[in-house]
Protein backbone atom coordinates (compact mmCIF):
# COMPACT_ATOMS: atom_id res chain seq x y z
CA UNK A 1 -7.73 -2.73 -13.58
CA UNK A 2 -4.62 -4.91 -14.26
CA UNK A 3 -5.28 -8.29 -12.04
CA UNK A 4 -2.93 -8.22 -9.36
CA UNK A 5 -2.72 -4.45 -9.38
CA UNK A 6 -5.89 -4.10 -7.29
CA UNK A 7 -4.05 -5.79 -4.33
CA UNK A 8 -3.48 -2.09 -2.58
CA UNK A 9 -7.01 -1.39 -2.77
CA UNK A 10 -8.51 -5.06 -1.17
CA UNK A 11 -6.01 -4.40 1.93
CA UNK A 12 -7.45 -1.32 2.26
CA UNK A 13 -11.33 -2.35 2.14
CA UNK A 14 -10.19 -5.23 4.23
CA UNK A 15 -8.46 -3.22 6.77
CA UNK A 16 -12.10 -0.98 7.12
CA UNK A 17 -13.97 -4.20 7.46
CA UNK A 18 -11.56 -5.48 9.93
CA UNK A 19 -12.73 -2.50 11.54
CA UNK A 20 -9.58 -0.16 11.63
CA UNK A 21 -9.82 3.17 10.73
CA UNK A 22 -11.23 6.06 12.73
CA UNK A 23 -9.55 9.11 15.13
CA UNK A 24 -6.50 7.37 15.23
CA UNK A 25 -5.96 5.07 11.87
CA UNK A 26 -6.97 6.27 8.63
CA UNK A 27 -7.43 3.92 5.64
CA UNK A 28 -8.07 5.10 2.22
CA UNK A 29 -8.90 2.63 -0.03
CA UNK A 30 -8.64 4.47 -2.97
CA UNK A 31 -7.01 3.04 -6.57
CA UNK A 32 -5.85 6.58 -7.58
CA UNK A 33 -3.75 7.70 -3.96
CA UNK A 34 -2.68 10.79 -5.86
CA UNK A 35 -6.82 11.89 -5.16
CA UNK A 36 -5.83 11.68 -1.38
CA UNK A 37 -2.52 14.32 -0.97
CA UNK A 38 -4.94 16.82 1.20
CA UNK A 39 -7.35 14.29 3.16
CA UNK A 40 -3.58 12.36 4.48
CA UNK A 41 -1.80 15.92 5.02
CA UNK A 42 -5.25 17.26 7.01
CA UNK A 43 -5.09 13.97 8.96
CA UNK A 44 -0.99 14.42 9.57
CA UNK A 45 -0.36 10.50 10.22
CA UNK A 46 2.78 9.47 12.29
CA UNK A 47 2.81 6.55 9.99
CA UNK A 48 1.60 6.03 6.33
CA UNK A 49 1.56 2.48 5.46
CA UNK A 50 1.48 2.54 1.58
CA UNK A 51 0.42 -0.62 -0.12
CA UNK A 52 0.89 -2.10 -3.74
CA UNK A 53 2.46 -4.41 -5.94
CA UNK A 54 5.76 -4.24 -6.61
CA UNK A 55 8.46 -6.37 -8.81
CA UNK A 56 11.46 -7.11 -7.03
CA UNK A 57 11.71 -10.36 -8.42
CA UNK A 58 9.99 -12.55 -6.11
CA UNK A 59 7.91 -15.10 -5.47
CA UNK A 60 4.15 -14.57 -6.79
CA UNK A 61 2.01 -13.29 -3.23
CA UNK A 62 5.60 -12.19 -1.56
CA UNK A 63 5.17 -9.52 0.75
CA UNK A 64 7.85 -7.26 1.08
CA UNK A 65 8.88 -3.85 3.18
CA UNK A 66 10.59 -1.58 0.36
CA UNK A 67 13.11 1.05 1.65
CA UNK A 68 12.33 4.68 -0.04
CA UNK A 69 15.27 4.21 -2.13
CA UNK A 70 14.33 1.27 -3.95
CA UNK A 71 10.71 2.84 -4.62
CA UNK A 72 11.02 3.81 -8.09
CA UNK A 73 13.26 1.24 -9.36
CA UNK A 74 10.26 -2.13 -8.54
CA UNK A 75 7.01 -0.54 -8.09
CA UNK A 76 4.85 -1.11 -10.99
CA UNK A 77 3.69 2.14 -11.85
CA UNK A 78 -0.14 2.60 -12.85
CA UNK A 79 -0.97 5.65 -11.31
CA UNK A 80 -1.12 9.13 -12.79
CA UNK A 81 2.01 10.02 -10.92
CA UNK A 82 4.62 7.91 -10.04
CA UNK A 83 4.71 6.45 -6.07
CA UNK A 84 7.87 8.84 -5.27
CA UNK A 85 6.06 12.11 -6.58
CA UNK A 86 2.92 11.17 -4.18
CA UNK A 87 5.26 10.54 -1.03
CA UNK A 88 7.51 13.64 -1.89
CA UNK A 89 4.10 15.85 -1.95
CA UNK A 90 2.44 14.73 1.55
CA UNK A 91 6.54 14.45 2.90
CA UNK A 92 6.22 18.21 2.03
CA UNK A 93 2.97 19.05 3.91
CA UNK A 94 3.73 16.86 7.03
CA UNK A 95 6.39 14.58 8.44
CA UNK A 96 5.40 11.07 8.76
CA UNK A 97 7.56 7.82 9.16
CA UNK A 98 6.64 5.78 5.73
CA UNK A 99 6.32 2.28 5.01
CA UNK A 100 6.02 1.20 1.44
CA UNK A 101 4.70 -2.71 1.49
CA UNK A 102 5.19 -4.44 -2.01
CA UNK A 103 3.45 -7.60 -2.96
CA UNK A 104 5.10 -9.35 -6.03
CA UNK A 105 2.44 -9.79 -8.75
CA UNK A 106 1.63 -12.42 -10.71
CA UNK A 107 -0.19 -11.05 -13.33
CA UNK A 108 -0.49 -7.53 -14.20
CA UNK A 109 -2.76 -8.50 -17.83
CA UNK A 110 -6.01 -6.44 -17.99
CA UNK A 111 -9.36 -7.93 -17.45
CA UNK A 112 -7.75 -10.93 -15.77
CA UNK A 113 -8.73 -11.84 -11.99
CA UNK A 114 -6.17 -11.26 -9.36
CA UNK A 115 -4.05 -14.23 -8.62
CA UNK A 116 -4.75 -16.96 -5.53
CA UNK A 117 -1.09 -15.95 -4.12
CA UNK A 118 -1.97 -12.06 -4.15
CA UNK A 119 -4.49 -12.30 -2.61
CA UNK A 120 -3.19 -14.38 0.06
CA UNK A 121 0.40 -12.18 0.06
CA UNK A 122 -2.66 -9.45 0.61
CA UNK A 123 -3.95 -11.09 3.43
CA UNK A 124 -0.50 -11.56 5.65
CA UNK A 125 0.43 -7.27 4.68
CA UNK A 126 -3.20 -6.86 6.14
CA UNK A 127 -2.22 -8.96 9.66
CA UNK A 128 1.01 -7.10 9.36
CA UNK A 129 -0.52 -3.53 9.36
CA UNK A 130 -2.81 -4.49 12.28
CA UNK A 131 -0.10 -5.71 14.23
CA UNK A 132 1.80 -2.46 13.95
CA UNK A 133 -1.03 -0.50 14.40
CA UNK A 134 -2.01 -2.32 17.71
CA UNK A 135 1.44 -1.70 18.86
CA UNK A 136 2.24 -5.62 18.54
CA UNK A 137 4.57 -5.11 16.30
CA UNK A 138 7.39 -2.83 15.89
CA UNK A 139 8.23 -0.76 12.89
């Protein structure tokens, strides 16, 4: 995995650990989303929180809500299928309000360990998600 890339995937373990997930919340930490199409359309979300770094030219760590038409032009793109081909497959199969979170990497270089400010950017979209999710914050 490319450093800073993983950043989707450690929000998602975190969240579990943090103890959401269940009936209501479902949280697939998974590095290859595409995998999940069926398991998210079975579960028909009102919300999908989708979570991974993105280059619109911030700061290193910056956490950022993307708008769906900004998708493919800054999210780094290392999955089999591009992040607007997964949402326009499970938009198909069930309606769901979407929220694409983008953390600005710092380093995308293989074998290298994800950055301080990632991780940390990962932390506050973690807080962020629970918030929402508890209904203390809006969307």
């Amino acid at each position: 995995m490319k450093a800073d890339d993983g950043i989707g995937l450690r929000v998602a373990k975190q969240l579990q650990e943090d103890g959401l997930g269940g009936k209501d919340t479902l949280v697939i930490p998974a590095d290859v989303p595409e995998n999940f199409i069926q398991p998210i359309a079975k579960f028909r979300p009102e919300l999908l929180v989708l979570i991974d770094t993105a280059d619109f030219k911030g700061k290193a760590g910056e956490v950022r809500a993307i708008r769906d038409e900004e998708i493919s032009k800054i999210f780094t793109n290392t999955h089999s299928i591009p992040l607007v081909l997964f949402l326009e497959a499970i938009k198909k199969q069930v309606k769901t309000k979407t929220i694409f979170i983008g953390i600005q990497p710092k380093q995308l270089a293989f074998g290298k360990p994800m950055s301080r400010e990632v991780r940390e950017g990962g932390r506050k979209a973690a807080d962020a998600i629970k918030n929402i999710v508890s209904g203390e914050a809006k969307v």
